[in-house]
N, C-alpha and C. Protein backbone atom coordinates (compact mmCIF):
# COMPACT_ATOMS: atom_id res chain seq x y z
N UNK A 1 88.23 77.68 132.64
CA UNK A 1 88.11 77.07 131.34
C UNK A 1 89.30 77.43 130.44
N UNK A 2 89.54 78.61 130.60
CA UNK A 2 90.44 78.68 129.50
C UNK A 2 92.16 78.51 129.85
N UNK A 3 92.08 77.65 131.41
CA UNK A 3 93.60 77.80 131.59
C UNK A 3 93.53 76.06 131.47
N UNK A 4 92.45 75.95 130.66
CA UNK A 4 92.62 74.40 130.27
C UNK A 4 92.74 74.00 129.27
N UNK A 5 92.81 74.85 127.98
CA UNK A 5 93.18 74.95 126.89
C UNK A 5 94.95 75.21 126.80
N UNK A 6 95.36 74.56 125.69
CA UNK A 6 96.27 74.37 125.41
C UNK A 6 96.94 75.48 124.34
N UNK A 7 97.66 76.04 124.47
CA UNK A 7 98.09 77.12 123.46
C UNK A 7 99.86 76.80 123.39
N UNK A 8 100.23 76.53 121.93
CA UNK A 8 101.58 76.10 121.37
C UNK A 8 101.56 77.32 121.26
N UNK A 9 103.15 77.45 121.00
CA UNK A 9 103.95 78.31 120.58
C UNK A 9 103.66 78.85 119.26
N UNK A 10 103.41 79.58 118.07
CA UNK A 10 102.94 80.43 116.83
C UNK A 10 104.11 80.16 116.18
N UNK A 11 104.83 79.26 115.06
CA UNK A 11 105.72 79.29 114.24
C UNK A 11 105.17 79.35 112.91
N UNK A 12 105.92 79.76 112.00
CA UNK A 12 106.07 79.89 110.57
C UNK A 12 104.35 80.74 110.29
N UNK A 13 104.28 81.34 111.04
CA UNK A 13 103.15 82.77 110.58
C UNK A 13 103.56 84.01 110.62
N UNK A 14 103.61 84.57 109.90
CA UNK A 14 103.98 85.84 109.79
C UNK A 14 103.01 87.13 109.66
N UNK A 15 102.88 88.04 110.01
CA UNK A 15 102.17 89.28 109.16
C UNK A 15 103.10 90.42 109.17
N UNK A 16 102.51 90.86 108.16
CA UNK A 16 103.70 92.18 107.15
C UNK A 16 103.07 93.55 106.72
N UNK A 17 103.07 94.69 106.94
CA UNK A 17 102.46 95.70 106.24
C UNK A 17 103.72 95.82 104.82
N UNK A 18 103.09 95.53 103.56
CA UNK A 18 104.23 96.28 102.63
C UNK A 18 103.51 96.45 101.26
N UNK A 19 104.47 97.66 100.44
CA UNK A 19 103.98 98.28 99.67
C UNK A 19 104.02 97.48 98.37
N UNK A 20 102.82 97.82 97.88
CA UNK A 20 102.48 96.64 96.56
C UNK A 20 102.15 97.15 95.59
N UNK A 21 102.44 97.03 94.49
CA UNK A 21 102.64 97.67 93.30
C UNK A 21 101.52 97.42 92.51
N UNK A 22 100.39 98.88 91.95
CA UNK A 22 99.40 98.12 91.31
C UNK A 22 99.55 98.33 89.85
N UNK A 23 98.73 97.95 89.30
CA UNK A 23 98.09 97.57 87.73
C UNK A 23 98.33 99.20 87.11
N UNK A 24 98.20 100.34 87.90
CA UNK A 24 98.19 101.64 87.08
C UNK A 24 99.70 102.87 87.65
N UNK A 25 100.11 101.95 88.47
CA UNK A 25 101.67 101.98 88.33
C UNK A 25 101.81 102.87 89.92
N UNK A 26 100.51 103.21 90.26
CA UNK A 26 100.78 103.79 91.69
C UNK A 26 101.17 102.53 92.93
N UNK A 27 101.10 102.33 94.34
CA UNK A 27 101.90 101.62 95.13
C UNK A 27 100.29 101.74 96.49
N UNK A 28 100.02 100.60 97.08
CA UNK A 28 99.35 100.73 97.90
C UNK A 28 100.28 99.77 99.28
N UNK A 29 99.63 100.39 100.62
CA UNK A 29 100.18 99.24 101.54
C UNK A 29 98.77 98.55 101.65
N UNK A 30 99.59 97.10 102.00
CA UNK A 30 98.42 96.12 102.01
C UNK A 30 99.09 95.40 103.43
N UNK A 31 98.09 95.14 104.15
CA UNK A 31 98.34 94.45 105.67
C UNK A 31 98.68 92.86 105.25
N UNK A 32 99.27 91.69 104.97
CA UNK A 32 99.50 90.37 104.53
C UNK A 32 99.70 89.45 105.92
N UNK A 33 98.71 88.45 105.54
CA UNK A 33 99.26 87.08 106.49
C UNK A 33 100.02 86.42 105.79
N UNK A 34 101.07 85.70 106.07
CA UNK A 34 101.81 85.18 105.56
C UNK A 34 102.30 83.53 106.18
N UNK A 35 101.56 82.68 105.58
CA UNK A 35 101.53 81.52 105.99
C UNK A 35 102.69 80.38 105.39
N UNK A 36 103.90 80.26 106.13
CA UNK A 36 104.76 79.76 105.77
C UNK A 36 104.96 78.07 106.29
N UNK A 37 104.12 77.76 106.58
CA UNK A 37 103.96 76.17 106.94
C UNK A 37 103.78 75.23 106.17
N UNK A 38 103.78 74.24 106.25
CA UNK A 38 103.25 73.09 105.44
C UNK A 38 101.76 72.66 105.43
N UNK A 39 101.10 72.82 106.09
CA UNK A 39 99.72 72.88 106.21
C UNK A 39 98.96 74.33 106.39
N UNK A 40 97.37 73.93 105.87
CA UNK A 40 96.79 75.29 105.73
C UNK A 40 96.25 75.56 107.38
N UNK A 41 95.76 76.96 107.47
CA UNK A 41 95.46 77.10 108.63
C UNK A 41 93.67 77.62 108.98
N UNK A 42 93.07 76.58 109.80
CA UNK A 42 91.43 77.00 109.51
C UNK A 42 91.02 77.92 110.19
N UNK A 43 89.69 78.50 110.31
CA UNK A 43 88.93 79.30 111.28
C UNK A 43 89.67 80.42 111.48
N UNK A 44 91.04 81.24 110.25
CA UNK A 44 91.68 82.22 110.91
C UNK A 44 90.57 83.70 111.14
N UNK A 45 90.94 83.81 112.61
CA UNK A 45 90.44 85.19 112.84
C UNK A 45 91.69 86.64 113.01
N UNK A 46 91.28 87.31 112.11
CA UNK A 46 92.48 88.52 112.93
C UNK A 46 91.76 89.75 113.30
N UNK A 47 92.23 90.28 114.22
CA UNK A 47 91.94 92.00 114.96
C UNK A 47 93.11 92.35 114.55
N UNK A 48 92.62 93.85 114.12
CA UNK A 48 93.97 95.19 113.96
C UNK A 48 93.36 96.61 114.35
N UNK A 49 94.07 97.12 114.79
CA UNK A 49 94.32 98.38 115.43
C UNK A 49 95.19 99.16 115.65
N UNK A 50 95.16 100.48 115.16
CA UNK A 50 96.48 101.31 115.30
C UNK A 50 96.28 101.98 116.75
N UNK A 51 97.15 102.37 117.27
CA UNK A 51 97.46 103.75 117.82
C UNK A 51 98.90 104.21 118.17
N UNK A 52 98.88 105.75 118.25
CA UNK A 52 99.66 106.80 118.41
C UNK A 52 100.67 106.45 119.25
N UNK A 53 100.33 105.94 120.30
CA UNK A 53 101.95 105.31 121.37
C UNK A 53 101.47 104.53 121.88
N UNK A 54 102.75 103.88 121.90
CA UNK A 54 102.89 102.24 122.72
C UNK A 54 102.28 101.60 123.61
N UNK A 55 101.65 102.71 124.77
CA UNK A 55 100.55 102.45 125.55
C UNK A 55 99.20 102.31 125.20
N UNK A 56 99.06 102.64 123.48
CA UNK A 56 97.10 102.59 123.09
C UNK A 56 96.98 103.68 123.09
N UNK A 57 97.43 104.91 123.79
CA UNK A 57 96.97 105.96 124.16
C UNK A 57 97.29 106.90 122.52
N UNK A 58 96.31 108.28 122.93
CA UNK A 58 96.48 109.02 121.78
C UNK A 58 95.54 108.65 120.77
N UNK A 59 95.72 109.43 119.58
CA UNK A 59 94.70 108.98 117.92
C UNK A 59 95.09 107.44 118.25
N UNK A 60 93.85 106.85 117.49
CA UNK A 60 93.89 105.35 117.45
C UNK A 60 92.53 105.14 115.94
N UNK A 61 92.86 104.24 115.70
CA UNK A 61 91.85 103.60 114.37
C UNK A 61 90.73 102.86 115.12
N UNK A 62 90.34 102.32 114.31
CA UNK A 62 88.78 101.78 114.59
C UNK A 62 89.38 100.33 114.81
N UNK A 63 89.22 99.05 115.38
CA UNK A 63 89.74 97.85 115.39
C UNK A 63 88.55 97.29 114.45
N UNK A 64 89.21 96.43 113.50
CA UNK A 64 88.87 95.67 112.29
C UNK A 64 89.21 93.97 112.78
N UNK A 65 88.17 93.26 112.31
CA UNK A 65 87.96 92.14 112.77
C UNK A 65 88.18 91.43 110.94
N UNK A 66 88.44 90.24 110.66
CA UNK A 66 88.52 89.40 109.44
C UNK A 66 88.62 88.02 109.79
N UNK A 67 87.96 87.12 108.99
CA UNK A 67 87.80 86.24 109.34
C UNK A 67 87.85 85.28 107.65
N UNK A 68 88.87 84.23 107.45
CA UNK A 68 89.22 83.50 106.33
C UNK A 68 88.53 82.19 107.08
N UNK A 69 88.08 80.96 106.40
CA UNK A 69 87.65 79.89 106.39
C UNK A 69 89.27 79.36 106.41
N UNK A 70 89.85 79.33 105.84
CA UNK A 70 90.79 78.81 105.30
C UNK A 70 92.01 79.19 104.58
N UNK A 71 93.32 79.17 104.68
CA UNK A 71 95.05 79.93 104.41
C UNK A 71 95.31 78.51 104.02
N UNK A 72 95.56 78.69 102.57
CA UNK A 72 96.47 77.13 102.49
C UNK A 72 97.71 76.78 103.03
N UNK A 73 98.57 76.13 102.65
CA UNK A 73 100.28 75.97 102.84
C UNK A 73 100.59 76.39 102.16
N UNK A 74 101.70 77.70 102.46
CA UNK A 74 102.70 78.30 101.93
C UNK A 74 101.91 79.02 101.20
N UNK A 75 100.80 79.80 101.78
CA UNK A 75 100.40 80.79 101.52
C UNK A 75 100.54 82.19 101.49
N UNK A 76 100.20 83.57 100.87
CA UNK A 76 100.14 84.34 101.49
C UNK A 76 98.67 85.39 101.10
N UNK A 77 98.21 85.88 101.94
CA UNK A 77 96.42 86.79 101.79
C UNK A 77 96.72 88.16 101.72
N UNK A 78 96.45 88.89 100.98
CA UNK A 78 95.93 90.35 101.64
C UNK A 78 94.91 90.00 103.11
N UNK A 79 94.90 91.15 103.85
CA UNK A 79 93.81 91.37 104.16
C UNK A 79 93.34 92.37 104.56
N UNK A 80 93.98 93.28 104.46
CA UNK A 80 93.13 95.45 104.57
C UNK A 80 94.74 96.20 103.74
N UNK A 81 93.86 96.88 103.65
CA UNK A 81 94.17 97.86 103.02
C UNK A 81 94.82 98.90 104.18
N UNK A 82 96.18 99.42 104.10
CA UNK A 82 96.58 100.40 105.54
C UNK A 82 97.16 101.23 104.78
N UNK A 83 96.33 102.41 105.42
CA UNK A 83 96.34 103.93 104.47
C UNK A 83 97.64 104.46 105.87
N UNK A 84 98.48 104.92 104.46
CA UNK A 84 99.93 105.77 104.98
C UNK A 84 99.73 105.99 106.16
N UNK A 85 98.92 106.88 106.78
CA UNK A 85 99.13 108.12 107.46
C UNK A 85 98.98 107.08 108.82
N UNK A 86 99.06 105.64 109.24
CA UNK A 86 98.76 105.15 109.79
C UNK A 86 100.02 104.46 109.90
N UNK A 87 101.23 104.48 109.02
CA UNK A 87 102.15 103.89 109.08
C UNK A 87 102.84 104.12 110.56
N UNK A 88 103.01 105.51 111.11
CA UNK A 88 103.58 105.97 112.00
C UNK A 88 102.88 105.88 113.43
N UNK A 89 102.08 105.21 113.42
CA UNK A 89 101.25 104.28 114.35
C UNK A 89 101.90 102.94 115.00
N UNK A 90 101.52 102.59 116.37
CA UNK A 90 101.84 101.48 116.29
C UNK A 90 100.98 100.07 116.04
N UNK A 91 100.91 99.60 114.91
CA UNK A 91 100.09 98.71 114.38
C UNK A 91 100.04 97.07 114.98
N UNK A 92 99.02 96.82 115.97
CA UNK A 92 98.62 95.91 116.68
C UNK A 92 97.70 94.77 115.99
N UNK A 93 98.19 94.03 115.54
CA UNK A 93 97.21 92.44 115.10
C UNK A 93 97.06 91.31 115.76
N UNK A 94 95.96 90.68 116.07
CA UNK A 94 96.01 89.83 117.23
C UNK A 94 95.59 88.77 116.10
N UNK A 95 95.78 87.45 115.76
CA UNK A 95 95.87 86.57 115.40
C UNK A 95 95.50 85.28 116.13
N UNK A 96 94.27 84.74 115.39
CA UNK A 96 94.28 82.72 115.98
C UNK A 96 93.63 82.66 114.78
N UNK A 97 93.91 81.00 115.09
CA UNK A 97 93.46 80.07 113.95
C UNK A 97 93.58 78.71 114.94
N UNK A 98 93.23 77.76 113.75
CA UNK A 98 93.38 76.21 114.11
C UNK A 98 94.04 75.32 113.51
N UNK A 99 95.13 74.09 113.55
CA UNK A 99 95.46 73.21 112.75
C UNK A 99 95.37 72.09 113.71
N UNK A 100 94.53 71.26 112.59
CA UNK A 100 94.45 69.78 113.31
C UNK A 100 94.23 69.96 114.44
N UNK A 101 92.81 70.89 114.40
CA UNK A 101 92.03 70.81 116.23
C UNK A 101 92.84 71.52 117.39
N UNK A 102 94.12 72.16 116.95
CA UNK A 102 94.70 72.82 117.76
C UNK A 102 94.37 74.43 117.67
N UNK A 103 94.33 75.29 118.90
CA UNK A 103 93.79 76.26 118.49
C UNK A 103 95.69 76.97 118.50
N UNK A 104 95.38 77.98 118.14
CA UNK A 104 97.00 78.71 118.20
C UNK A 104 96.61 80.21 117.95
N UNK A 105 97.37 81.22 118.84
CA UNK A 105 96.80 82.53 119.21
C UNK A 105 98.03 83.34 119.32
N UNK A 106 98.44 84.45 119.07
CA UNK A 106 99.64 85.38 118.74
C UNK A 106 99.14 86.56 118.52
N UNK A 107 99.84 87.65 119.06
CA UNK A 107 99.91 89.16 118.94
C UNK A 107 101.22 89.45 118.71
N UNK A 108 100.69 90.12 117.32
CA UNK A 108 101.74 91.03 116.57
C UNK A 108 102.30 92.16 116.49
N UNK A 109 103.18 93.27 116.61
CA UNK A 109 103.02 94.36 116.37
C UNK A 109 104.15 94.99 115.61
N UNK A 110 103.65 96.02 114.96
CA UNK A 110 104.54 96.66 113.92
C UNK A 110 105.10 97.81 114.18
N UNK A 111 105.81 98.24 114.94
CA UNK A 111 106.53 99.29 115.14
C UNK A 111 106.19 100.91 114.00
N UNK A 112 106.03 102.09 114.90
CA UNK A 112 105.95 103.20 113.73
C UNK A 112 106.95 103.00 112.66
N UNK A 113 107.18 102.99 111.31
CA UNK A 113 108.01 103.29 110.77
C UNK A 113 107.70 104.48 109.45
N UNK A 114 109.37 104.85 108.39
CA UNK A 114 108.72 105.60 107.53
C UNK A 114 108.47 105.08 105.85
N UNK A 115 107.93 105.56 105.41
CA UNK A 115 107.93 104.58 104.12
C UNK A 115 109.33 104.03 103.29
N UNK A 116 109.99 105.25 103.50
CA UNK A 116 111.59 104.65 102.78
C UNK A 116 112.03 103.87 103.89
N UNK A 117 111.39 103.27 104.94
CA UNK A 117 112.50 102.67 105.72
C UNK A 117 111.94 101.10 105.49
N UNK A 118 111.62 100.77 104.51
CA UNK A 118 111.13 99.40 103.95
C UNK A 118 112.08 98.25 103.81
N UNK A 119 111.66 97.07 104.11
CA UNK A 119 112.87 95.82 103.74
C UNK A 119 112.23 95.04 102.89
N UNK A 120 113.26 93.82 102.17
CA UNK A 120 112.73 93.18 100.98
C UNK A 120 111.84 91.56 101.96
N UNK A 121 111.00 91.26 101.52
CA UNK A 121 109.76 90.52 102.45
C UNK A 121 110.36 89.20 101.73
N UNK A 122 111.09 88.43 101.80
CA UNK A 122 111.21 87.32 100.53
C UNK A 122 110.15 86.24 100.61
N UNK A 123 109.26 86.30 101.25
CA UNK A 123 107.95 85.54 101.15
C UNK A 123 107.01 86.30 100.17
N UNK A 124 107.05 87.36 99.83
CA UNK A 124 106.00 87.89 99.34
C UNK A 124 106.68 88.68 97.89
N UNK A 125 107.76 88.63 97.76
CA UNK A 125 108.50 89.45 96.85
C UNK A 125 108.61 90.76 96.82
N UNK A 126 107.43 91.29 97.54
CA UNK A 126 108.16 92.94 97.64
C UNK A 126 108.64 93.55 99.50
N UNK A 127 108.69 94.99 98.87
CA UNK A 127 109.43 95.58 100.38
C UNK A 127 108.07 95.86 101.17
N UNK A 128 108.62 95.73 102.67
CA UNK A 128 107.84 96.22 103.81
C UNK A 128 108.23 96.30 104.88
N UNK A 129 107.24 95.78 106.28
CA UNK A 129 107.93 95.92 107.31
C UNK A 129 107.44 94.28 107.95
N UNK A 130 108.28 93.60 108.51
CA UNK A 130 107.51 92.35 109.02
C UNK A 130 107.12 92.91 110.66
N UNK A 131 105.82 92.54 110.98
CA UNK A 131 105.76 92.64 112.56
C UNK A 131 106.45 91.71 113.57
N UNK A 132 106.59 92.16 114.79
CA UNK A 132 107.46 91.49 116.12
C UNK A 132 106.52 90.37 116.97
């Protein structure tokens, strides 16, 4: 069944861990989808999960499941909250959704990094890290 499904290639989606500036002047990281298409994207589901090395192996987080009805065009969402100490993890997001009855499916991942080692996100206006 499922090598009868059709799976395109994942363009103009992005996800980003980066640091966001709040209301009382401290800085949180926030995990972001980042929907750079012309159309919105339905039924998105995402999984995330950290762990310690590249193989899974080692400390690892709990895997977190989220689920949006709906990402407009040229959007972008929070969607968790990623506490520091997790930065130096390697941060795994598995991603699908649907457009126009197509399903579309991608795994992300974010390399350990350190907080000063941040870049400017120009989809989102501030610094972070985009995943691979």
């Amino acid at each position: 069944m499922l090598k009868d499904l059709k799976f395109d290639p994942v363009t103009g989606v992005q996800v980003a861990i980066a640091k966001t500036p709040e209301d009382n002047g401290e800085s949180t990281f926030y995990l972001y989808l980042i929907n750079s298409k012309e159309v919105s994207l339905k039924n998105v589901l995402l999984m995330t999960e950290a762990s310690e090395e590249e193989s899974g192996k080692g400390r690892k987080t709990s895997k977190l499941r989220h689920f949006f009805e709906k990402v407009e065009a040229e959007q972008s969402i929070k969607v968790e909250t990623v506490d520091p100490s997790v930065l130096s993890f390697y941060n795994r997001i598995w991603l699908s959704f649907y457009v126009d009855g197509q399903v579309y499916d991608k795994r992300f991942i974010i390399e350990p990094f350190k907080e000063w080692e941040l870049e400017p996100i120009q989809a989102l206006g501030i610094e972070g890290k985009l995943a691979s």
